[in-house]
C-alpha atoms as a PDB file:
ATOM      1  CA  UNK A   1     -75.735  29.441  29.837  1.00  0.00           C
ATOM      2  CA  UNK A   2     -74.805  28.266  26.231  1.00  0.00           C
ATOM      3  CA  UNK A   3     -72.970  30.929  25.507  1.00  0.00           C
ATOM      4  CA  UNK A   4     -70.946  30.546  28.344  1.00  0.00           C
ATOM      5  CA  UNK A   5     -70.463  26.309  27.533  1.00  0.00           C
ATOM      6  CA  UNK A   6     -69.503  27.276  23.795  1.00  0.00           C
ATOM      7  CA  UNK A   7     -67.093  29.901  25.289  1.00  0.00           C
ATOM      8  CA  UNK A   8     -65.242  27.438  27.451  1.00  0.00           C
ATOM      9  CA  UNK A   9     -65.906  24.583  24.813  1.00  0.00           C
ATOM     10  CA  UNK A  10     -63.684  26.767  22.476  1.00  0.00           C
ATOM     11  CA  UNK A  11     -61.257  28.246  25.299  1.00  0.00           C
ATOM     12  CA  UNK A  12     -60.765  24.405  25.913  1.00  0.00           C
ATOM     13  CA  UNK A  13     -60.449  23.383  21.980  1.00  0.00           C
ATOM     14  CA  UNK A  14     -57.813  26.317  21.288  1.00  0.00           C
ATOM     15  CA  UNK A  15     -55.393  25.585  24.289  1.00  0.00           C
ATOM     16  CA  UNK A  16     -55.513  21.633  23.534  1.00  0.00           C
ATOM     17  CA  UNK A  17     -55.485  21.480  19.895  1.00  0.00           C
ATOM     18  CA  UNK A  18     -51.548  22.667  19.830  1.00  0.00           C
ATOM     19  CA  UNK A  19     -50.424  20.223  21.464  1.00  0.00           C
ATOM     20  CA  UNK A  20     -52.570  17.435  19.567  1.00  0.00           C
ATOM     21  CA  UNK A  21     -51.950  19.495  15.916  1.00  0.00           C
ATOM     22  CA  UNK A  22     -47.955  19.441  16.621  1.00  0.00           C
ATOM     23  CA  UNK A  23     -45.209  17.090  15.093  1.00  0.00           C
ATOM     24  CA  UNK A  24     -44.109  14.275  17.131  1.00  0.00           C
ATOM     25  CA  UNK A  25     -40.057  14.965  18.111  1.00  0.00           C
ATOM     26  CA  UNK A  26     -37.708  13.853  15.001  1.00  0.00           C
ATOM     27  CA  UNK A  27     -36.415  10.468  15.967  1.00  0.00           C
ATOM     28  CA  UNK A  28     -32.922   9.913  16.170  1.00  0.00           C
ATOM     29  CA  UNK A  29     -30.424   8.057  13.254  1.00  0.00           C
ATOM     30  CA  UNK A  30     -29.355   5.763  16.033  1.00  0.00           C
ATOM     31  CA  UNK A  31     -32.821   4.963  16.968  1.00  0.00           C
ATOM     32  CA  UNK A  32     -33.923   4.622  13.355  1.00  0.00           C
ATOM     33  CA  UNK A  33     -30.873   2.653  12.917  1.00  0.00           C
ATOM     34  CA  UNK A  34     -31.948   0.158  15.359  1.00  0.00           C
ATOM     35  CA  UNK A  35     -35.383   0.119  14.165  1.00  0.00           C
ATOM     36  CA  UNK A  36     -34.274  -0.636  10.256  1.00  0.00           C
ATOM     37  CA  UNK A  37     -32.024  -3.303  11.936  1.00  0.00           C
ATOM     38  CA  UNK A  38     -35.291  -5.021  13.473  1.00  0.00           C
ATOM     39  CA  UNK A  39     -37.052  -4.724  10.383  1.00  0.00           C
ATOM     40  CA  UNK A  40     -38.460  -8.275   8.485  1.00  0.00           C
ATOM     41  CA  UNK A  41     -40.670  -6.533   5.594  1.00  0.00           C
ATOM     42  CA  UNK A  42     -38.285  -4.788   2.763  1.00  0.00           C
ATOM     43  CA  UNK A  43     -40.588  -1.478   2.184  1.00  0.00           C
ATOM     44  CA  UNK A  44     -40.892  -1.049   5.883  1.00  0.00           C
ATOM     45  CA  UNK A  45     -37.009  -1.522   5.888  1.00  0.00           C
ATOM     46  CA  UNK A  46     -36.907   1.094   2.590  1.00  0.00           C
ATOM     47  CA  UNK A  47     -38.624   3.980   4.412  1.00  0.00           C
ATOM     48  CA  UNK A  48     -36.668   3.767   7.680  1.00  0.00           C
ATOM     49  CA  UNK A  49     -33.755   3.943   5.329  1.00  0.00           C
ATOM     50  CA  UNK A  50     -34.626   7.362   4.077  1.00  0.00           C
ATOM     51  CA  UNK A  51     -35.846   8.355   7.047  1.00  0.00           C
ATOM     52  CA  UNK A  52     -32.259   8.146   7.938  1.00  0.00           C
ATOM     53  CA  UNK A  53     -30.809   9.421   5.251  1.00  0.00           C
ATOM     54  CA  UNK A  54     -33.233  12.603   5.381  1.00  0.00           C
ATOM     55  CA  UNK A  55     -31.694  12.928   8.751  1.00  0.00           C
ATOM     56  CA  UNK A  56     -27.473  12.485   7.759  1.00  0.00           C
ATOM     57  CA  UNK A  57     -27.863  15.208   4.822  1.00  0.00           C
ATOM     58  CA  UNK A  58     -29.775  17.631   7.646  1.00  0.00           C
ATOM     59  CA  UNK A  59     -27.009  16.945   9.855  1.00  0.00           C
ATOM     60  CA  UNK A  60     -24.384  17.892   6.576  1.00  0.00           C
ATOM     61  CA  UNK A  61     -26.739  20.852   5.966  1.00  0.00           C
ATOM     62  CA  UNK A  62     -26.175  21.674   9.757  1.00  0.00           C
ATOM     63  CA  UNK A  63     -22.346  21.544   9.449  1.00  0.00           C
ATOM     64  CA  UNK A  64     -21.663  23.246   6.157  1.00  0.00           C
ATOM     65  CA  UNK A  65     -23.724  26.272   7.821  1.00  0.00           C
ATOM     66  CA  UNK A  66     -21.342  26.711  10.372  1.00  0.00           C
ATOM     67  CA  UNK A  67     -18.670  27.390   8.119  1.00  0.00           C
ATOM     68  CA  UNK A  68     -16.593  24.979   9.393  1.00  0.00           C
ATOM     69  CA  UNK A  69     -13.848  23.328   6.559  1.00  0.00           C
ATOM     70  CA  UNK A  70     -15.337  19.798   5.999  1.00  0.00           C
ATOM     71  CA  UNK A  71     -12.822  17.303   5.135  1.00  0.00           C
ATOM     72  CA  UNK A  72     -13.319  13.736   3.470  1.00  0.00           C
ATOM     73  CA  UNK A  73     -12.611  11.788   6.691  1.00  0.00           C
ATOM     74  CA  UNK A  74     -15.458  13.552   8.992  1.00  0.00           C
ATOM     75  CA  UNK A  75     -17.657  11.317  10.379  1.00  0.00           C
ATOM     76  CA  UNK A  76     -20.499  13.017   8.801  1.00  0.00           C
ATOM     77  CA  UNK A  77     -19.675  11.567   5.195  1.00  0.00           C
ATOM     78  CA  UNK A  78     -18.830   7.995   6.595  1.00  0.00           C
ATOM     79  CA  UNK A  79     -22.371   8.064   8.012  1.00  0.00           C
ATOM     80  CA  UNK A  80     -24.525   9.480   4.750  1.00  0.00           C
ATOM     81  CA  UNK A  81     -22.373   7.252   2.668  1.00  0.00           C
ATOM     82  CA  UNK A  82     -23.853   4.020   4.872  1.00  0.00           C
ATOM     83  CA  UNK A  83     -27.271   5.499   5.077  1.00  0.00           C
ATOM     84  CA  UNK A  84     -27.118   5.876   1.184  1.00  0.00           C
ATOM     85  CA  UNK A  85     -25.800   2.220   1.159  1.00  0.00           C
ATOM     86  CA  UNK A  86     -28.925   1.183   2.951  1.00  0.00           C
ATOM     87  CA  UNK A  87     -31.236   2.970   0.794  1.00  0.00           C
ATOM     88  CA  UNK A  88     -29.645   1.399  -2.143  1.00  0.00           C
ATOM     89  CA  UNK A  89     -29.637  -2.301  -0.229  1.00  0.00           C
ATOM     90  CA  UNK A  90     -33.541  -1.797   0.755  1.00  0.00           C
ATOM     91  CA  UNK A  91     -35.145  -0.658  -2.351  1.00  0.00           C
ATOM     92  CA  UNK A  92     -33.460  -3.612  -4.277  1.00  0.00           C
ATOM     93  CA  UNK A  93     -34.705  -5.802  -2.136  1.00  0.00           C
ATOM     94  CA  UNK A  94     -38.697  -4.167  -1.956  1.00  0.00           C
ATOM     95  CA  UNK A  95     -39.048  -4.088  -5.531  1.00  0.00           C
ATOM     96  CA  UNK A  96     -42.131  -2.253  -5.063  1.00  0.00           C
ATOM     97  CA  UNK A  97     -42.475   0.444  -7.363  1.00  0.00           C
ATOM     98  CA  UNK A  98     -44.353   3.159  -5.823  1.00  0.00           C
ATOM     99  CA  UNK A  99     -41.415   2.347  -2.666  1.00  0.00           C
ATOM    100  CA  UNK A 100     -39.088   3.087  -5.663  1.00  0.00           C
ATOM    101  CA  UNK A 101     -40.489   6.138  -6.923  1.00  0.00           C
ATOM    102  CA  UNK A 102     -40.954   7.817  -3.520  1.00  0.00           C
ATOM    103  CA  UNK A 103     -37.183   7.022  -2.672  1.00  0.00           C
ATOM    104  CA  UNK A 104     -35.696   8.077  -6.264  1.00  0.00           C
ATOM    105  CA  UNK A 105     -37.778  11.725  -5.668  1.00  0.00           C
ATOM    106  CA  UNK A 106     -36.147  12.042  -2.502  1.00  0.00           C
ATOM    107  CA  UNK A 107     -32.641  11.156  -4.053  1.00  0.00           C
ATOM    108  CA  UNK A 108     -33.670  13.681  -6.997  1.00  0.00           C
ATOM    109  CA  UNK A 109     -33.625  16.192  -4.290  1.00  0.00           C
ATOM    110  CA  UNK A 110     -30.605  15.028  -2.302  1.00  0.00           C
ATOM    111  CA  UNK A 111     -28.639  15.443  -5.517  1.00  0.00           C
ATOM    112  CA  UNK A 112     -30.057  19.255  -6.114  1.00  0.00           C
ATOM    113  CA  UNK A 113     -29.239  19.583  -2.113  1.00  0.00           C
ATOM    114  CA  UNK A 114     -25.656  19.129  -2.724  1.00  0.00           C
ATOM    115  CA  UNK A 115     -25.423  20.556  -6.022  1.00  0.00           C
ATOM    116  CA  UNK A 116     -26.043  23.526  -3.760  1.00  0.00           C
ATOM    117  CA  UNK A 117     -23.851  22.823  -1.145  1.00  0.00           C
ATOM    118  CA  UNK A 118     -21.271  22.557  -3.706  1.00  0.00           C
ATOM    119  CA  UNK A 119     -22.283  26.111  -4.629  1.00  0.00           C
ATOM    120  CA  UNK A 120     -22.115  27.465  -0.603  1.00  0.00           C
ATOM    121  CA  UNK A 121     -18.368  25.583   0.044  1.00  0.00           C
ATOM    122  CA  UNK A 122     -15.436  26.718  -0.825  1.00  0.00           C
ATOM    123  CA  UNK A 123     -13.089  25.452  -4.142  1.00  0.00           C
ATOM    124  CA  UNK A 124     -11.141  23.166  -1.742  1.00  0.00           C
ATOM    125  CA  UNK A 125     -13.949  21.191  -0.436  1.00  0.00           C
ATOM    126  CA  UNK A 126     -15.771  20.599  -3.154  1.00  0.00           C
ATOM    127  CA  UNK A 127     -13.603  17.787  -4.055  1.00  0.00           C
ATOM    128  CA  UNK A 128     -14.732  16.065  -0.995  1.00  0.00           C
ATOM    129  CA  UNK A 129     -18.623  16.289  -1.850  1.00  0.00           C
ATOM    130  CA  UNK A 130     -18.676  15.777  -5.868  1.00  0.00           C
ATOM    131  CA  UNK A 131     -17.728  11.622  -4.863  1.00  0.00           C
ATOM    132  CA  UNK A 132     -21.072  11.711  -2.412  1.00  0.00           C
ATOM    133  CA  UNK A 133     -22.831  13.618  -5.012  1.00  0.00           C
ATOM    134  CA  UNK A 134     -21.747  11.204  -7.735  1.00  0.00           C
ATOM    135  CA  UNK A 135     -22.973   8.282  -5.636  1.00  0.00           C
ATOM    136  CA  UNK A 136     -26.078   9.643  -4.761  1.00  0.00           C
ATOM    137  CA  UNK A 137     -26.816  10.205  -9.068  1.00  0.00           C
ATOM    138  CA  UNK A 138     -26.314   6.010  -9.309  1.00  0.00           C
ATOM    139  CA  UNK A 139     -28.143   5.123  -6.889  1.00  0.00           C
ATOM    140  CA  UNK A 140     -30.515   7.035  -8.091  1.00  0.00           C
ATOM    141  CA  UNK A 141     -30.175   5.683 -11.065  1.00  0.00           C
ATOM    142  CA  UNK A 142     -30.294   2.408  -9.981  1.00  0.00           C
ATOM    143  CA  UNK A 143     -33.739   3.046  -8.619  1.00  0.00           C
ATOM    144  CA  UNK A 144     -35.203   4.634 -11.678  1.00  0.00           C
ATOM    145  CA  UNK A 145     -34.039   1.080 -13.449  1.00  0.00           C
ATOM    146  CA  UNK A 146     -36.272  -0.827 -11.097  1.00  0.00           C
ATOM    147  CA  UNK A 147     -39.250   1.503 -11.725  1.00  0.00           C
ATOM    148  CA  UNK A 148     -38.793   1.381 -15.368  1.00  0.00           C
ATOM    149  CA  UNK A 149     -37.852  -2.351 -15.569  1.00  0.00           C
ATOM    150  CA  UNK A 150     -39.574  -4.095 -12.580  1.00  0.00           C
ATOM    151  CA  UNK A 151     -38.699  -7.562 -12.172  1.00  0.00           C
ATOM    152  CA  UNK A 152     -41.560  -9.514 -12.621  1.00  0.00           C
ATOM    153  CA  UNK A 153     -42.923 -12.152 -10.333  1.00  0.00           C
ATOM    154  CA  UNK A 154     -42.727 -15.823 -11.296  1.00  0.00           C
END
């Protein structure tokens, strides 16, 4: 009788724990959008930020794979370009520095990310991604500043 409860204790344990173990669905940029619009508290507004921006460079990613030319008026830059501007806007405005460090490692990567899309496009569109490359390297910048010189509180 116990073996048989353990049995269906387990049976029950391995077909529910997938479900319970798995990722909740990627929200959208829109909805993330929205939800960085309705945010009061600067670090909550930081993260949402490059939450997004994780999201815009997938969605690059995405379209550079399908070999498709990429030209500087897509769509696609407009909208990294304001997620990076929102990044930039929010961590000024935290000045919290472990906010700061955990969005200038995420920009560190971003910039080796299209370092190597610059590496997988051809010679004609790299012109269009070495100006969002460039931007990404000062905001970055920007962001190291405020770790290594916070402002202090009065």
């Amino acid at each position: 009788m116990a073996h048989v409860l353990a049995i269906a204790g387990i049976a029950l344990w391995i077909f529910a724990s997938p479900p319970l173990l798995s990722a909740p669905p990627p929200q959208s940029p829109e909805v993330l959008e929205a939800e960085y619009d309705r945010a009061t508290k600067p670090r909550d507004r930081a993260k949402t930020a490059i939450a997004i921006l994780d999201i815009r460079l997938e969605q690059i990613r995405e379209f550079i794979g399908t070999g498709q030319i990429i030209e500087s008026s897509h769509p696609l830059l407009a909208r990294y370009l304001d997620a990076l501007q929102k990044v930039e806007t929010s961590v000024l405005k935290a000045g919290h520095v472990g906010t700061s460090k955990d969005i200038e490692k995420t920009l560190h990567r971003q910039v080796l990310d299209f370092e190597d899309f610059l590496i997988a496009v051809s010679a004609a569109e790299r012109p269009v991604l070495e100006p969002l490359l460039d931007r990404i390297e000062q905001v970055r910048e920007k962001v190291l500043y405020t770790i290594m010189f916070p402002e202090e509180d009065d």
